[in-house]
C-alpha atoms as a PDB file:
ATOM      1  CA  UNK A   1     -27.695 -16.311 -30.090  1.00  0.00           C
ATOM      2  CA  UNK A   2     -28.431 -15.053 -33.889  1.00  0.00           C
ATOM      3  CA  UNK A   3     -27.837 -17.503 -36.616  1.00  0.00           C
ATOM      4  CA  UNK A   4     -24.597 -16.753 -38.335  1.00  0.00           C
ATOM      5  CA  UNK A   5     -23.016 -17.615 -41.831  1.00  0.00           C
ATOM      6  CA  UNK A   6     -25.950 -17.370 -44.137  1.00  0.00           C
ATOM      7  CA  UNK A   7     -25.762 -17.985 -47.544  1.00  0.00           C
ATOM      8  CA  UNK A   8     -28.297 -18.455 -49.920  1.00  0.00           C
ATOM      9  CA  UNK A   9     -28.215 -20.125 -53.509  1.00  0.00           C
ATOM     10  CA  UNK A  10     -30.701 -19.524 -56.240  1.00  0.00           C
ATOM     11  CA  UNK A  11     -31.047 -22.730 -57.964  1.00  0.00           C
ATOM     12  CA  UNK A  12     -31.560 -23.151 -61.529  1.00  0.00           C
ATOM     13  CA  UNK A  13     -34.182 -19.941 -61.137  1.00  0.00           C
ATOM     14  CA  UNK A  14     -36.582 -22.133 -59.483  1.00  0.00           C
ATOM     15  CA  UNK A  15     -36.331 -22.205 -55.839  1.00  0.00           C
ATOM     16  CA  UNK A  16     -33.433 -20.776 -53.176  1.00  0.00           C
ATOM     17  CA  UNK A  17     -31.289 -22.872 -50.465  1.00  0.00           C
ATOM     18  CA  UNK A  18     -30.340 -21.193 -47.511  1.00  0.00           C
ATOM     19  CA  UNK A  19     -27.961 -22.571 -45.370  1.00  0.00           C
ATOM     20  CA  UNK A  20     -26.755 -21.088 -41.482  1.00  0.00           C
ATOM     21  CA  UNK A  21     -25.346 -22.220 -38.266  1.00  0.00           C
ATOM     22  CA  UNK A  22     -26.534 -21.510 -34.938  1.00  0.00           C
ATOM     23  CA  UNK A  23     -25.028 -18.588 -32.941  1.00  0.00           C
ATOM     24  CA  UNK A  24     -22.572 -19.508 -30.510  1.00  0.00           C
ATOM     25  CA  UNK A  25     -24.711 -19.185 -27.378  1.00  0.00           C
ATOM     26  CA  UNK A  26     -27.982 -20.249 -28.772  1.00  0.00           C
ATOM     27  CA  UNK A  27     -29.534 -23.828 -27.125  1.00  0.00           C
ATOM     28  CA  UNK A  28     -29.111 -26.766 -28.670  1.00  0.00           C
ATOM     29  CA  UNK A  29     -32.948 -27.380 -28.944  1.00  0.00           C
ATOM     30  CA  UNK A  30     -33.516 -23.312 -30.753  1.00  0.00           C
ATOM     31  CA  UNK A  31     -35.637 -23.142 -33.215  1.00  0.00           C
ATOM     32  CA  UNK A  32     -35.489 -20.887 -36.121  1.00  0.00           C
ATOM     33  CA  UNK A  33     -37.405 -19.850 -38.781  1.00  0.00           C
ATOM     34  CA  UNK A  34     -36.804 -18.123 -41.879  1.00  0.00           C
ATOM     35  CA  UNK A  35     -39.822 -15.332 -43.687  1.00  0.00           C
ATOM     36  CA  UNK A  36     -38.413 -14.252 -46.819  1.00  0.00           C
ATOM     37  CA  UNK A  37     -40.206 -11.085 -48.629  1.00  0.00           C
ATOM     38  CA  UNK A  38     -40.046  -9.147 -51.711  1.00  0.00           C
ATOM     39  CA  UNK A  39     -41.493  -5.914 -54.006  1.00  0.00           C
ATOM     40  CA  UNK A  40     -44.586  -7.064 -55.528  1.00  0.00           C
ATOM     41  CA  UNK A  41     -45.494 -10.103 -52.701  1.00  0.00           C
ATOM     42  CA  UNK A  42     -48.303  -9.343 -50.589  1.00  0.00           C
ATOM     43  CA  UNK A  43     -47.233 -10.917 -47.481  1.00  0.00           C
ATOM     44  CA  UNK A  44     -44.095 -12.424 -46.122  1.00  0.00           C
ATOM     45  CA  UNK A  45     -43.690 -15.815 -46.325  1.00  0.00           C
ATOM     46  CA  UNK A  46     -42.642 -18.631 -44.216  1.00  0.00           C
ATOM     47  CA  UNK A  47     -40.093 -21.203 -45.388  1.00  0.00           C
ATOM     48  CA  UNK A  48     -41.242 -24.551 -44.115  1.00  0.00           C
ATOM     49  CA  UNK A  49     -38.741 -27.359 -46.011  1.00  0.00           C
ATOM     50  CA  UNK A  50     -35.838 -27.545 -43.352  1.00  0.00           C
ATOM     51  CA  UNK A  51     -33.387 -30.288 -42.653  1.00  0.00           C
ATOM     52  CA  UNK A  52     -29.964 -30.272 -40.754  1.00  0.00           C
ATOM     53  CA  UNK A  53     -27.068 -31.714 -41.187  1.00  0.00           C
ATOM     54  CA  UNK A  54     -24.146 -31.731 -38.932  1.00  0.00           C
ATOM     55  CA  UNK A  55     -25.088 -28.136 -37.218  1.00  0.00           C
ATOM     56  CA  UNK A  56     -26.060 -26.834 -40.398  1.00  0.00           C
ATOM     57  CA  UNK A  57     -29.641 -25.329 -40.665  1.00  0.00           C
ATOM     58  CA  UNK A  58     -30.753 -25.735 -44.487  1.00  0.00           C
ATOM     59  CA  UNK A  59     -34.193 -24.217 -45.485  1.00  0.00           C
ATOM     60  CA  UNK A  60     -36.012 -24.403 -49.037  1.00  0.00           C
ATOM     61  CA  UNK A  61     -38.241 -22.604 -50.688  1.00  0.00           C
ATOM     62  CA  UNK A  62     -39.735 -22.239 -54.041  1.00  0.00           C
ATOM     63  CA  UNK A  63     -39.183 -18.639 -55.930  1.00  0.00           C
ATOM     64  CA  UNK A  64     -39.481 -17.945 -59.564  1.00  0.00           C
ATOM     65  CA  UNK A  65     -40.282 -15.166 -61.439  1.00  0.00           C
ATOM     66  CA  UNK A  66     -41.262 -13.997 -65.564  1.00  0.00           C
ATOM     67  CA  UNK A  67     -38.974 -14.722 -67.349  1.00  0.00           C
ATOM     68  CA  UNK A  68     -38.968 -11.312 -68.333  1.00  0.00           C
ATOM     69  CA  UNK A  69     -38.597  -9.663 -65.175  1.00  0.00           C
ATOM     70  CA  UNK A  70     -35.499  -7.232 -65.131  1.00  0.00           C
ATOM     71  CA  UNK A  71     -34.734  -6.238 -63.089  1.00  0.00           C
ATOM     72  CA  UNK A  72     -34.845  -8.955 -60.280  1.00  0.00           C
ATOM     73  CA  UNK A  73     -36.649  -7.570 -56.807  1.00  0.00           C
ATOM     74  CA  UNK A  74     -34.619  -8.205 -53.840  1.00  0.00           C
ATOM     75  CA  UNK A  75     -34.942 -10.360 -51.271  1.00  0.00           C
ATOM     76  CA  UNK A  76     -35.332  -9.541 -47.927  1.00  0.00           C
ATOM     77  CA  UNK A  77     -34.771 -12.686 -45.581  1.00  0.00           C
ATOM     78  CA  UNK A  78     -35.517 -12.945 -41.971  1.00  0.00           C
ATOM     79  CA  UNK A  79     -34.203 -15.739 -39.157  1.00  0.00           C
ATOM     80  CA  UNK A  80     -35.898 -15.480 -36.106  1.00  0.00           C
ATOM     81  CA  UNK A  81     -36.991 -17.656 -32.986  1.00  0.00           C
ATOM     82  CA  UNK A  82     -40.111 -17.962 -31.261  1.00  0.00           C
ATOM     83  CA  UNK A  83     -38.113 -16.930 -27.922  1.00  0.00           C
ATOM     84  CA  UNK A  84     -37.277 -13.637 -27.371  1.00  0.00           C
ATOM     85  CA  UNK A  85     -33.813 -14.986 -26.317  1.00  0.00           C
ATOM     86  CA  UNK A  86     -32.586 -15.197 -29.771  1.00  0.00           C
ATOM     87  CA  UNK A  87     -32.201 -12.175 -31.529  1.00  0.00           C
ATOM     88  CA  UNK A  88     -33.618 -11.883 -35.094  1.00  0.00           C
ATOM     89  CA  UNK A  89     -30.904 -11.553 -38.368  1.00  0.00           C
ATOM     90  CA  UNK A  90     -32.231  -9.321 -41.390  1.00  0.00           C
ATOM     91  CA  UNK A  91     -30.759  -9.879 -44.761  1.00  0.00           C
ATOM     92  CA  UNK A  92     -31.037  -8.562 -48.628  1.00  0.00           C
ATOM     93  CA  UNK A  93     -30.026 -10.078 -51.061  1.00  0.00           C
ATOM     94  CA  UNK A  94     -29.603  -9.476 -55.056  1.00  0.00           C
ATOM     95  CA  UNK A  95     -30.892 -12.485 -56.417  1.00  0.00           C
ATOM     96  CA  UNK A  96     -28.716 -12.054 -59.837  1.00  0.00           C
ATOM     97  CA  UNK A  97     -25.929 -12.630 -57.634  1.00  0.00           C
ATOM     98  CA  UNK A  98     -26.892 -16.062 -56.399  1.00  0.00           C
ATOM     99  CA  UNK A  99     -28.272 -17.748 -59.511  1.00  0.00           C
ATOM    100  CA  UNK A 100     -26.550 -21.308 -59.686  1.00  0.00           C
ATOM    101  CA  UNK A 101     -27.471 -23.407 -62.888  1.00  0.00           C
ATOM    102  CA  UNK A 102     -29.128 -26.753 -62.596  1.00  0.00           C
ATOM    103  CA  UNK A 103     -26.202 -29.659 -64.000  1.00  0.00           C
ATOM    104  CA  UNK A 104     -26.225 -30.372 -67.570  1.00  0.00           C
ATOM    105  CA  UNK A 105     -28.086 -33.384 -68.158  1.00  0.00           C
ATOM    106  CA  UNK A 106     -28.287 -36.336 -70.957  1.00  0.00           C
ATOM    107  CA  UNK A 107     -24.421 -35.849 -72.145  1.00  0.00           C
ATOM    108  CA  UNK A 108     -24.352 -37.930 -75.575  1.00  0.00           C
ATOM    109  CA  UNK A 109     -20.913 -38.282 -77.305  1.00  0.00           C
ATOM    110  CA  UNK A 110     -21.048 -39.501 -81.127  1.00  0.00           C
ATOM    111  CA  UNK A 111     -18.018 -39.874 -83.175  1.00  0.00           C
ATOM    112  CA  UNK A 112     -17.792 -39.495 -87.120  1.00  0.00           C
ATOM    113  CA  UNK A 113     -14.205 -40.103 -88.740  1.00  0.00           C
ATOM    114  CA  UNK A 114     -12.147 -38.212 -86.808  1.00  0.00           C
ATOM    115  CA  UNK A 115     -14.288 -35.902 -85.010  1.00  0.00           C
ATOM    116  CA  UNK A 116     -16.318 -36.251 -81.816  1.00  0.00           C
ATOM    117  CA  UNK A 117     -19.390 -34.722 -81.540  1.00  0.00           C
ATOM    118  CA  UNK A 118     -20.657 -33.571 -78.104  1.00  0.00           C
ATOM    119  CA  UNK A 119     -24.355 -32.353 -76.872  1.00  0.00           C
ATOM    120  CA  UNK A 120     -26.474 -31.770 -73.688  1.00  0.00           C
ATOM    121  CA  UNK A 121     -30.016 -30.878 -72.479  1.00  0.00           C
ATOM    122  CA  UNK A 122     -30.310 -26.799 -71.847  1.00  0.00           C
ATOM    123  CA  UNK A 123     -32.137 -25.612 -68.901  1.00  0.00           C
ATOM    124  CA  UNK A 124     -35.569 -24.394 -69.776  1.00  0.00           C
ATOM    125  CA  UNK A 125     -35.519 -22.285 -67.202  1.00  0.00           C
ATOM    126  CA  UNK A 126     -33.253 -19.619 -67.801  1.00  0.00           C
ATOM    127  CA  UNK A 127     -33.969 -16.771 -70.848  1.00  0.00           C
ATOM    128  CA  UNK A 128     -32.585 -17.625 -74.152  1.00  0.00           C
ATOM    129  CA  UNK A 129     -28.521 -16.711 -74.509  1.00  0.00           C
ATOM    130  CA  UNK A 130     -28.381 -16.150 -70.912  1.00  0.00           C
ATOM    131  CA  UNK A 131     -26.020 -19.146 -70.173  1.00  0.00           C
ATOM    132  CA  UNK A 132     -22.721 -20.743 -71.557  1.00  0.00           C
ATOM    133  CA  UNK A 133     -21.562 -23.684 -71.084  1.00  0.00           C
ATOM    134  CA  UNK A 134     -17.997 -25.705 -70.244  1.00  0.00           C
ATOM    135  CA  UNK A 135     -16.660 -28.695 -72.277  1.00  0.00           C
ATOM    136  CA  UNK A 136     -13.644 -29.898 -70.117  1.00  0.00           C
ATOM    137  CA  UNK A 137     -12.386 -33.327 -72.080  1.00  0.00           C
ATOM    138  CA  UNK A 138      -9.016 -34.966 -71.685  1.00  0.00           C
ATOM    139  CA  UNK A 139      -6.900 -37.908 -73.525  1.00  0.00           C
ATOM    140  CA  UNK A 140      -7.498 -40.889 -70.774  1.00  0.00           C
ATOM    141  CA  UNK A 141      -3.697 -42.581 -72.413  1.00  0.00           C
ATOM    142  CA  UNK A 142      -1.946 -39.033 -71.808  1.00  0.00           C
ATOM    143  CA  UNK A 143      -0.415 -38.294 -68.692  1.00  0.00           C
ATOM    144  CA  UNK A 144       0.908 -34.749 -69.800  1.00  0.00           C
ATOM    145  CA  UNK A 145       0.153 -31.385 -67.864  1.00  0.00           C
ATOM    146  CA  UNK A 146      -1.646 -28.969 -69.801  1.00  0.00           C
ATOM    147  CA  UNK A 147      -4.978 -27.298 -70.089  1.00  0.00           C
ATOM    148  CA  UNK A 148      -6.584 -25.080 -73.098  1.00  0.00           C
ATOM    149  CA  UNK A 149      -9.478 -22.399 -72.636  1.00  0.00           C
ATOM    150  CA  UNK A 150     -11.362 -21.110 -75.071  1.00  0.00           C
ATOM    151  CA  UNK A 151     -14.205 -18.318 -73.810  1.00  0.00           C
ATOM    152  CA  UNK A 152     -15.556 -16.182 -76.833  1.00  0.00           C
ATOM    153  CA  UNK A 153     -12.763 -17.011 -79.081  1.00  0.00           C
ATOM    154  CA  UNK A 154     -10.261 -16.227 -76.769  1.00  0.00           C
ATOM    155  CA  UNK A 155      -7.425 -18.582 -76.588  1.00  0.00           C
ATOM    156  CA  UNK A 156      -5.751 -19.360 -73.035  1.00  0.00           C
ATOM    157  CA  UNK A 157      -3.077 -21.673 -72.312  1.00  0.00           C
ATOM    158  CA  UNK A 158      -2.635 -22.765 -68.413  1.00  0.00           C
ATOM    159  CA  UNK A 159      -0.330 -25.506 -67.056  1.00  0.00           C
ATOM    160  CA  UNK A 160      -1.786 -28.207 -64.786  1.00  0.00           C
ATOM    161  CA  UNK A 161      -0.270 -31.085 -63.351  1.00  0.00           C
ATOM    162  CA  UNK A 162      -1.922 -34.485 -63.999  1.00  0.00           C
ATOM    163  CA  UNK A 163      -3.410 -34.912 -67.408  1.00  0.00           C
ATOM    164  CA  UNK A 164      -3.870 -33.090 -70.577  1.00  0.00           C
ATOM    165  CA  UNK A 165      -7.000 -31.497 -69.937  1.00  0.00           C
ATOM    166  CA  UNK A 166      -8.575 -29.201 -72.046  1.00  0.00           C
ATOM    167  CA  UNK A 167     -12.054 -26.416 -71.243  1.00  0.00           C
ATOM    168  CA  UNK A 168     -13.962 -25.237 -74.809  1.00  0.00           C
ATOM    169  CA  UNK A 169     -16.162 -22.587 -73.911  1.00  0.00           C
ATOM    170  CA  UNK A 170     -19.539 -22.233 -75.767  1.00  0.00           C
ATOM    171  CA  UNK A 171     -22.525 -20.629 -76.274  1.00  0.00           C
ATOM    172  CA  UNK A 172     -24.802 -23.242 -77.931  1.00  0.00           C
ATOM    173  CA  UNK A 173     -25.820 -26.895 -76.409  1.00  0.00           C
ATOM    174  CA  UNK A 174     -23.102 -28.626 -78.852  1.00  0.00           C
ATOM    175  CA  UNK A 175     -19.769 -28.571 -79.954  1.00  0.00           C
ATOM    176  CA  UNK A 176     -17.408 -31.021 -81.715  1.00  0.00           C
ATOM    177  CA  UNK A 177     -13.995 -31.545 -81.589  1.00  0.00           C
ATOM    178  CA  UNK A 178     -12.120 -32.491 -84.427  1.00  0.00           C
ATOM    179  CA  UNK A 179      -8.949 -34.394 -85.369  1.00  0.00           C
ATOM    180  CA  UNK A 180      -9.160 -36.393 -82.618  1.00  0.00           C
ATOM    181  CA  UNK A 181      -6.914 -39.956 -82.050  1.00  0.00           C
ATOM    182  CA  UNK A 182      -8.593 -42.818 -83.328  1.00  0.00           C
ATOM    183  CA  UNK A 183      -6.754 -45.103 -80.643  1.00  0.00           C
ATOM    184  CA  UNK A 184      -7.428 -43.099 -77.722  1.00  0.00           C
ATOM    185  CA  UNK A 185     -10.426 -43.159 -75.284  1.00  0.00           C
ATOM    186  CA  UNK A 186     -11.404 -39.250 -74.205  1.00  0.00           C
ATOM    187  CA  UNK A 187     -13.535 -38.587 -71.608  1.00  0.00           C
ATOM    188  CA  UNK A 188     -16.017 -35.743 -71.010  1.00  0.00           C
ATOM    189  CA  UNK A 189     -18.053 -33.824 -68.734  1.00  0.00           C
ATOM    190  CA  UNK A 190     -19.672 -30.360 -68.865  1.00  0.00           C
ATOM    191  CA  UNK A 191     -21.021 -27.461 -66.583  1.00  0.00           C
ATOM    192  CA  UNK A 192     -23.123 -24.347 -67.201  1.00  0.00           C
ATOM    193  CA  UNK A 193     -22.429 -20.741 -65.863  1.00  0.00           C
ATOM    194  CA  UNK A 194     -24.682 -17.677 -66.018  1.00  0.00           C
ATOM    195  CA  UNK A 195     -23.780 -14.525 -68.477  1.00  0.00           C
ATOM    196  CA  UNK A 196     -22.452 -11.868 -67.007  1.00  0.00           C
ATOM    197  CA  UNK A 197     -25.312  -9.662 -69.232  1.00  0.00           C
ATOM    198  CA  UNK A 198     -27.721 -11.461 -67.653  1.00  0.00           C
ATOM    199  CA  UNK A 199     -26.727 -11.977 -64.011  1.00  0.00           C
ATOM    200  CA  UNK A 200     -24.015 -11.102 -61.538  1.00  0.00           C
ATOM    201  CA  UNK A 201     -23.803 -14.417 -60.223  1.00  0.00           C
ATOM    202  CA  UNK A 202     -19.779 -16.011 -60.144  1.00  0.00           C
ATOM    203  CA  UNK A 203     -21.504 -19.704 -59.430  1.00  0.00           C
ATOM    204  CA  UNK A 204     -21.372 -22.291 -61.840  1.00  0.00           C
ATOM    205  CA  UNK A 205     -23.235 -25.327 -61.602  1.00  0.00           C
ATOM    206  CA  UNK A 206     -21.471 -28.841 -60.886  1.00  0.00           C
ATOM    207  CA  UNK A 207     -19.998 -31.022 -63.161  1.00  0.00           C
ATOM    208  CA  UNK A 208     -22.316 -33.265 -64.998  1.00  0.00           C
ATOM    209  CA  UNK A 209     -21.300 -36.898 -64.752  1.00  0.00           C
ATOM    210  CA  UNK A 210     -18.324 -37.772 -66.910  1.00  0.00           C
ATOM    211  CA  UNK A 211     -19.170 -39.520 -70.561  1.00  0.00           C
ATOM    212  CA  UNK A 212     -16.080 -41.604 -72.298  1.00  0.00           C
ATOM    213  CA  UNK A 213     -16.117 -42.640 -75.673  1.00  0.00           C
ATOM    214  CA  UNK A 214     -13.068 -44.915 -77.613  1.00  0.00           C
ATOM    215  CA  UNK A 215     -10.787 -47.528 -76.622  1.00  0.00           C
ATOM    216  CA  UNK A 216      -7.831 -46.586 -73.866  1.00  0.00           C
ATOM    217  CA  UNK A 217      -4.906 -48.381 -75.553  1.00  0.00           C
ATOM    218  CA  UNK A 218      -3.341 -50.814 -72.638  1.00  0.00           C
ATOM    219  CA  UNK A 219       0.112 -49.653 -72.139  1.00  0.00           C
ATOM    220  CA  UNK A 220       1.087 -52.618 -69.607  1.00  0.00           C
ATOM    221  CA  UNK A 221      -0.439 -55.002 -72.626  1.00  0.00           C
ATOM    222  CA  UNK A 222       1.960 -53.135 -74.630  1.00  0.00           C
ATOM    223  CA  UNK A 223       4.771 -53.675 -71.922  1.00  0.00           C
ATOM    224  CA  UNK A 224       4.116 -57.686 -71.506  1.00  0.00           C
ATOM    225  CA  UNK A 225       4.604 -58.070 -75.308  1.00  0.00           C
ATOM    226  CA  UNK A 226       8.128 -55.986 -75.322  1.00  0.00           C
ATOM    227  CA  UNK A 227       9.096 -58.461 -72.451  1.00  0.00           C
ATOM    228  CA  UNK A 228       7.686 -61.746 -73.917  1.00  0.00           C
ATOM    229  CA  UNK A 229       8.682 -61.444 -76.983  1.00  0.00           C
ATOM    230  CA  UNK A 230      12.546 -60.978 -77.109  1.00  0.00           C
ATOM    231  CA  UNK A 231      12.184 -63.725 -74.152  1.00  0.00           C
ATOM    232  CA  UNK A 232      10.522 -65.989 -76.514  1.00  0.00           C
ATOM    233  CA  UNK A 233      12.628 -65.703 -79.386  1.00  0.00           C
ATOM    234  CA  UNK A 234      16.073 -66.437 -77.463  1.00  0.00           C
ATOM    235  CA  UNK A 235      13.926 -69.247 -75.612  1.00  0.00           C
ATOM    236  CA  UNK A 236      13.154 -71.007 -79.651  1.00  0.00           C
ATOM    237  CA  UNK A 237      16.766 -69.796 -80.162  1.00  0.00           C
ATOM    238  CA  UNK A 238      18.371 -71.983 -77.839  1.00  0.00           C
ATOM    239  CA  UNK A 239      16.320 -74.566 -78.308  1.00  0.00           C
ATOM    240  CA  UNK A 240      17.252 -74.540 -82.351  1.00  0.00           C
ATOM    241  CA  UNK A 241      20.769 -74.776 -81.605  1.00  0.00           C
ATOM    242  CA  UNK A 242      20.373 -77.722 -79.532  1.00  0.00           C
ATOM    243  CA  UNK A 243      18.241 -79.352 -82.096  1.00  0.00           C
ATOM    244  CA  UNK A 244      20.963 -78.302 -84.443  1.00  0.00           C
ATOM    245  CA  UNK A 245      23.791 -79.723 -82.433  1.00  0.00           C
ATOM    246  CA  UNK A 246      21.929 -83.361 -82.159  1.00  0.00           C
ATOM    247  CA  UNK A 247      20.631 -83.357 -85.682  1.00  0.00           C
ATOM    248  CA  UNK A 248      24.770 -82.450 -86.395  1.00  0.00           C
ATOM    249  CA  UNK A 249      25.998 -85.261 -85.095  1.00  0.00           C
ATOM    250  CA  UNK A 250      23.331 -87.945 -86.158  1.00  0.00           C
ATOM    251  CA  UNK A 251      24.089 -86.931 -89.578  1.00  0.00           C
ATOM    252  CA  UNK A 252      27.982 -86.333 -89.526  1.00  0.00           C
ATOM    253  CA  UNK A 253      28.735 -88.825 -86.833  1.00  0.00           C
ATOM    254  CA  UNK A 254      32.430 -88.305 -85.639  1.00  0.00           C
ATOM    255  CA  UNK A 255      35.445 -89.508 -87.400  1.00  0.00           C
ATOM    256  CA  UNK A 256      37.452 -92.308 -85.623  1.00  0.00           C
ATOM    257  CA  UNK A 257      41.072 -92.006 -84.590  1.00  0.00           C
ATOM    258  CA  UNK A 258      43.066 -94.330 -86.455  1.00  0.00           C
ATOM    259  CA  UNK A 259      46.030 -94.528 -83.624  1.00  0.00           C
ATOM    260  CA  UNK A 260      42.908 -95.227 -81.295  1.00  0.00           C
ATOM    261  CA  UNK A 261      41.759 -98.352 -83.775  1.00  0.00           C
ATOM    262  CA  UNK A 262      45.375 -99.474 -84.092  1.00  0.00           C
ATOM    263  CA  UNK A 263      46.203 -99.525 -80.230  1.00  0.00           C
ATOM    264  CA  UNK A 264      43.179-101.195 -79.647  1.00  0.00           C
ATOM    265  CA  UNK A 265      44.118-104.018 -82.092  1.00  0.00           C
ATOM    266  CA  UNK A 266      47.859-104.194 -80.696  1.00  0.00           C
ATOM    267  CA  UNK A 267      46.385-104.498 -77.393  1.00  0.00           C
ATOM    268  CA  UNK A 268      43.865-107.623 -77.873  1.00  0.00           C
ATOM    269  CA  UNK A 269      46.613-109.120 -79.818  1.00  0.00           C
ATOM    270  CA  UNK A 270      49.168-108.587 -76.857  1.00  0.00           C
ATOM    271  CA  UNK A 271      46.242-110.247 -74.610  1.00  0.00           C
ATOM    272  CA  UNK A 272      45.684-112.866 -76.610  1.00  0.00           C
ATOM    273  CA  UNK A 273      49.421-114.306 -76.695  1.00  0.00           C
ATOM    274  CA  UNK A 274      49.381-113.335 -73.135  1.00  0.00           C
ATOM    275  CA  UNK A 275      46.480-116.027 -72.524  1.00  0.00           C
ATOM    276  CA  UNK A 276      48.324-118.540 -75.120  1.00  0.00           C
ATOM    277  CA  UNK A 277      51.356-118.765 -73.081  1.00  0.00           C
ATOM    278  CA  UNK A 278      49.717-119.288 -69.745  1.00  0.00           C
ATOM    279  CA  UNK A 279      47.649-122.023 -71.337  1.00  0.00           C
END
């Protein structure tokens, strides 16, 4: 009858989402209720935002601390029933290794010669040079399977299967990257994770939404013209020798026979005495 599965998520340092399912012979109509408690809070507290979603029981509730506070306390969370049928589930957790960053927001691409400039909003809510961030950007005209990582000036090369895709690795809210493909359209999106200094956390936040900037070149424009045009030019081709052929003989009309012109004279004369001598 216990709840089973917990996790919990530490969101952007400002409030955690805990998530569970119902034990396998619990009612459908249980109840829980999550108290969550740690060093230096008087009293345990009651988490009151819940919501469920196909069997899922998702509670939220607000914790933040100073932004100098290190270390983090840890969390003790409790999910229990009113019943004494349903037996009561103690956890602790680390908080460092929950912290999920809130999604990189306001993505603004600006391009100067040959160089794209990229930038995002930072989270105000994390301590300063406590996060990185991911640039993932790909070619949208290259179909080519390859990905490049950069993390603290290291240099990785991975294969991937799809497009060329490649993940720049940075400390600051910016980065550029430069000799780019005037022709090309390249598309954008970035992600934040926490420092390993700071926290223990391996969660990363999501994807912001993707940002494109430059023209895709049309490849099946590019394919119509290879067709049309030879078409067109044996098309006029043909249609200039034809021209040709008529314009020919208007000017150099033919050359009579003169056995034709002869035998036609012999034979109207031959037709004429025929005619005479019937007469």
């Amino acid at each position: 009858t216990a709840a089973v599965d917990l996790s919990c998520v530490w969101q952007n340092l400002e409030y955690m989402v805990c998530r569970w399912r119902p034990g396998e012979n619990a009612s459908s109509d249980t109840n829980y209720t999550l108290f969550y408690w740690f060093d230096g809070l008087k009293n345990h507290k009651k988490c009151n935002n819940y919501s469920m979603h196909q069997g899922v029981f998702v509670c939220v509730f607000n914790l933040s601390f100073p932004k100098v506070t290190n270390p983090y306390p840890t969390i003790r969370i409790l999910i229990r029933d009113d019943s004494e049928e349903i037996r009561p589930v103690c956890a602790s957790e680390n908080p460092t290794t929950l912290v999920k960053p809130a999604t990189p927001r306001r993505v603004t691409l600006s391009k100067i010669n040959d160089e794209i400039y990229v930038e995002w909003s930072e989270s105000d809510t994390f301590p300063e040079n406590c996060l990185f961030y991911e640039v993932e950007y790909h070619n949208g005209d290259l179909d080519t399977t390859q990905m490049i990582k950069v993390i603290f000036h290291d240099l990785q090369l991975t294969d991937f299967f799809f497009y060329v895709s490649f993940i720049i690795c940075v400390e600051n809210n910016y980065t550029s990257i430069p000799s780019v493909d005037p022709n090309s359209r390249y598309i954008f999106k970035v992600r934040a994770k926490p420092k390993p200094e700071c926290y223990s956390s391996k969660l990363c936040s999501d994807w912001s939404e993707e940002k494109s900037i430059g023209e895709k070149t049309d490849s099946m424009f590019h394919f119509v013209l290879i067709i049309i045009i030879p078409l067109t030019v044996a098309v006029s081709t043909i249609i200039l020798l034809v021209y040709l052929k008529r314009l020919k003989i208007l000017i150099l009309p033919p050359i009579p026979d003169p056995r034709e012109i002869l035998k036609r004279m012999f034979g109207e004369q031959n037709e004429d005495s025929q005619v005479s001598k019937k007469l």
